[in-house]
C-alpha atoms as a PDB file:
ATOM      1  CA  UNK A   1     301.934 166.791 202.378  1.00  0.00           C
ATOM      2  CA  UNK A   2     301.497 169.181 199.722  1.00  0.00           C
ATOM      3  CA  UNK A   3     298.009 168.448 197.583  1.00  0.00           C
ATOM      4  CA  UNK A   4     296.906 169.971 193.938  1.00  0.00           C
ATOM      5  CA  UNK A   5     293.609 172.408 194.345  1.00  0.00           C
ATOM      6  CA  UNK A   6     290.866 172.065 192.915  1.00  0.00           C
ATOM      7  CA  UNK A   7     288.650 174.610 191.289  1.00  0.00           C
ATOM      8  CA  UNK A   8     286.554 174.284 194.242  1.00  0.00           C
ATOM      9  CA  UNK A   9     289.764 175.372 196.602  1.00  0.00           C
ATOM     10  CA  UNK A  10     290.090 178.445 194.327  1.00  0.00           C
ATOM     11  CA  UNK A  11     288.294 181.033 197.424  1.00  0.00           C
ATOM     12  CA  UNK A  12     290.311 179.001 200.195  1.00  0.00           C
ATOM     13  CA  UNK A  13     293.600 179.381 198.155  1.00  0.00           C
ATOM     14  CA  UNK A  14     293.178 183.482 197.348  1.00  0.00           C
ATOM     15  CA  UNK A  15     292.681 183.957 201.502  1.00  0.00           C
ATOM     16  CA  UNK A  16     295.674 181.908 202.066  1.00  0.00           C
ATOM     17  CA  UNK A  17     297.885 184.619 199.598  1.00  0.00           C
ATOM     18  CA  UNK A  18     296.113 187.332 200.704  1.00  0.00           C
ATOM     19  CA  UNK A  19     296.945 187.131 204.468  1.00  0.00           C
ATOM     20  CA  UNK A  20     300.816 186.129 202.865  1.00  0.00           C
ATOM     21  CA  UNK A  21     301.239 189.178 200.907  1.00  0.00           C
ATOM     22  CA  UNK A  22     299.025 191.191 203.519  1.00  0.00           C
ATOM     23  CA  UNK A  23     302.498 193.032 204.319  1.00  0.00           C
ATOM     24  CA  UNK A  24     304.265 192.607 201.803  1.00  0.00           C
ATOM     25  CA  UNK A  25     305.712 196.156 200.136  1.00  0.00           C
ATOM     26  CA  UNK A  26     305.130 195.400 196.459  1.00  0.00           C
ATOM     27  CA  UNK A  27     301.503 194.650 197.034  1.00  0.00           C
ATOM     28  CA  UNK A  28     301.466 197.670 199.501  1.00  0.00           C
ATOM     29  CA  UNK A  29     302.244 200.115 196.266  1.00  0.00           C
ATOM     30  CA  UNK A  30     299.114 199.284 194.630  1.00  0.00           C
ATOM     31  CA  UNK A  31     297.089 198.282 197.324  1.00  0.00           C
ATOM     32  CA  UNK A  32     296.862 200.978 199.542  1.00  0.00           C
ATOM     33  CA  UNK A  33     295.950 200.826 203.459  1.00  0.00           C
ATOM     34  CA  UNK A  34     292.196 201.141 203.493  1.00  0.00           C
ATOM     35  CA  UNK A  35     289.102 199.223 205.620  1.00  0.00           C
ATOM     36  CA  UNK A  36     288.488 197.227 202.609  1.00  0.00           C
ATOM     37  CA  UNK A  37     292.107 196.439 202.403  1.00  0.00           C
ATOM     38  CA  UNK A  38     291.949 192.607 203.453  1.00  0.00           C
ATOM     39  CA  UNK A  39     288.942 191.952 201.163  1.00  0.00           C
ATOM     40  CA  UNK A  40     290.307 193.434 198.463  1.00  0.00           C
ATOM     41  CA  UNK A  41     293.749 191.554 198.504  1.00  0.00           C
ATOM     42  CA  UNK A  42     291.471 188.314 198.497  1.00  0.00           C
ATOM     43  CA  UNK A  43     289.545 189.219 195.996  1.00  0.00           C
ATOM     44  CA  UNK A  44     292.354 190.132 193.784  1.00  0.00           C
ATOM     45  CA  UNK A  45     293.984 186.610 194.796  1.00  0.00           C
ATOM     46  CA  UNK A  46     290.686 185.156 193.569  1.00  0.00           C
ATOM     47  CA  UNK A  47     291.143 186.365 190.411  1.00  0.00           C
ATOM     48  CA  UNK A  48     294.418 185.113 190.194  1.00  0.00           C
ATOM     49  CA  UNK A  49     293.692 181.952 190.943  1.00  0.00           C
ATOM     50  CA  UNK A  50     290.573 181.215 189.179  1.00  0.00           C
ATOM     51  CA  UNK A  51     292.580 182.330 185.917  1.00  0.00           C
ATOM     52  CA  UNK A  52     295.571 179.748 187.216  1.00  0.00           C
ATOM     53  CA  UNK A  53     292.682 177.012 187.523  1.00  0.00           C
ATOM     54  CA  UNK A  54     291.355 178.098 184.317  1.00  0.00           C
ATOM     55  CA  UNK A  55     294.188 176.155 182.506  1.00  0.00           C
ATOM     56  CA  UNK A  56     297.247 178.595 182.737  1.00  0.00           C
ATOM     57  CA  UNK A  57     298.775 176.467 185.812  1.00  0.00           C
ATOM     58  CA  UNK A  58     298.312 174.399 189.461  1.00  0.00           C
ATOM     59  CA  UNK A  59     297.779 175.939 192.501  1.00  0.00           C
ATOM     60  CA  UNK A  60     299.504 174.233 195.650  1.00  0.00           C
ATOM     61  CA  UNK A  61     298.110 173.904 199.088  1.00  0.00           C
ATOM     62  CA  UNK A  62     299.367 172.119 202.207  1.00  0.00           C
ATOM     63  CA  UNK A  63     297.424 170.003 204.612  1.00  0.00           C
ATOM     64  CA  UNK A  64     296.631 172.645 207.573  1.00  0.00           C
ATOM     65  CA  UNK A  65     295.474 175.071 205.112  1.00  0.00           C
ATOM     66  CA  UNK A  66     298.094 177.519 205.981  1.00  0.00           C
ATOM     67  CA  UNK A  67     300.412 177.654 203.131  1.00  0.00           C
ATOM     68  CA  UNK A  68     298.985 177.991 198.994  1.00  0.00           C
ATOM     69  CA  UNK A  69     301.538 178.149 196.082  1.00  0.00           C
ATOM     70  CA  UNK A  70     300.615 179.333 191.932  1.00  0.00           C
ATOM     71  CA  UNK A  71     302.366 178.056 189.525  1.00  0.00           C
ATOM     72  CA  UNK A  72     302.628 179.373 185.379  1.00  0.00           C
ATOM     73  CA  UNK A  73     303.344 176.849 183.186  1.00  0.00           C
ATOM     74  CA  UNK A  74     305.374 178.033 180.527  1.00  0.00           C
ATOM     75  CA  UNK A  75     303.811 180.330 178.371  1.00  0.00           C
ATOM     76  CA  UNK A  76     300.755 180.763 181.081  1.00  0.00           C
ATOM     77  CA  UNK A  77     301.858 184.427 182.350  1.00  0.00           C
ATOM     78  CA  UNK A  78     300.674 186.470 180.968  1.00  0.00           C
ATOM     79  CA  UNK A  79     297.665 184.927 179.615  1.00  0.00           C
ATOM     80  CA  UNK A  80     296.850 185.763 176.050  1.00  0.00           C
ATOM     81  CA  UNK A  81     295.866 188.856 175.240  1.00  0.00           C
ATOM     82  CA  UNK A  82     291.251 187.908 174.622  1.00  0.00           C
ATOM     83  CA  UNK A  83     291.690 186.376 178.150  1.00  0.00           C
ATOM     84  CA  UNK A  84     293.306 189.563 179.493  1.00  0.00           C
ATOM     85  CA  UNK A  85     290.811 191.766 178.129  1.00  0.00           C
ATOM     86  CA  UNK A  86     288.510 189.028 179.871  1.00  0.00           C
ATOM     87  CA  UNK A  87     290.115 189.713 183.294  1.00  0.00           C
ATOM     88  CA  UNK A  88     290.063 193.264 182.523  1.00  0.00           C
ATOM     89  CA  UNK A  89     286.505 194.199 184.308  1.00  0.00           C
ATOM     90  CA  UNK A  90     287.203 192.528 187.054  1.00  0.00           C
ATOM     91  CA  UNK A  91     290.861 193.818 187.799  1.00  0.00           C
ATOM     92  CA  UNK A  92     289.356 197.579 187.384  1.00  0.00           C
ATOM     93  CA  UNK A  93     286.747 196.786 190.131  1.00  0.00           C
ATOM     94  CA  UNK A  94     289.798 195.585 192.257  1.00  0.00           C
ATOM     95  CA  UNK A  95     291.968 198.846 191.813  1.00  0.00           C
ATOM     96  CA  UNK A  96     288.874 202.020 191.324  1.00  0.00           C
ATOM     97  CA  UNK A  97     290.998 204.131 192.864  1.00  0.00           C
ATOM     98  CA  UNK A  98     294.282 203.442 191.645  1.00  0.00           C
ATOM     99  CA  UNK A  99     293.646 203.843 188.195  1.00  0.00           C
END
């Protein structure tokens, strides 16, 4: 049965997405094949969902810890424009080399 994470679930939730999207050919254009590849996809799913748990939505998770869901309310993508340039520091550490 599907539960509601916590703040607390926010690290368990970005590894969940990041071994998801690990393949996936959208996230493969700006996250390019590297050794630091896997960390950085979490990472960049942390950020995600700490801003989700922040107040701009819910994140899902099932009960074996295999499948993690974000949802945007309305209006909560993209965040407003003082929490972007928030976020902004940390999203440039995720992509140095893409930008």
């Amino acid at each position: 049965m599907p539960r509601l994470a916590t703040r607390e679930d926010a690290d368990l939730a970005a590894g969940i997405l990041a071994r998801a999207f690990a393949a996936d050919p959208v996230v493969a254009a700006f996250v390019r094949e590297s050794p630091t590849r896997a960390e950085r996809l979490k990472r960049f799913f942390g950020i995600e969902c700490r801003q989700t748990l922040s107040g701009y939505g819910e994140i899902w998770l099932d009960d074996d810890g295999l499948g993690a869901a974000i949802w945007r309310r309305p209006g909560g993508y993209p965040e407003p424009a003082l929490a972007q340039l928030r976020s902004l520091p940390r999203y440039l550490m995720f992509f140095p080399r893409e930008f």
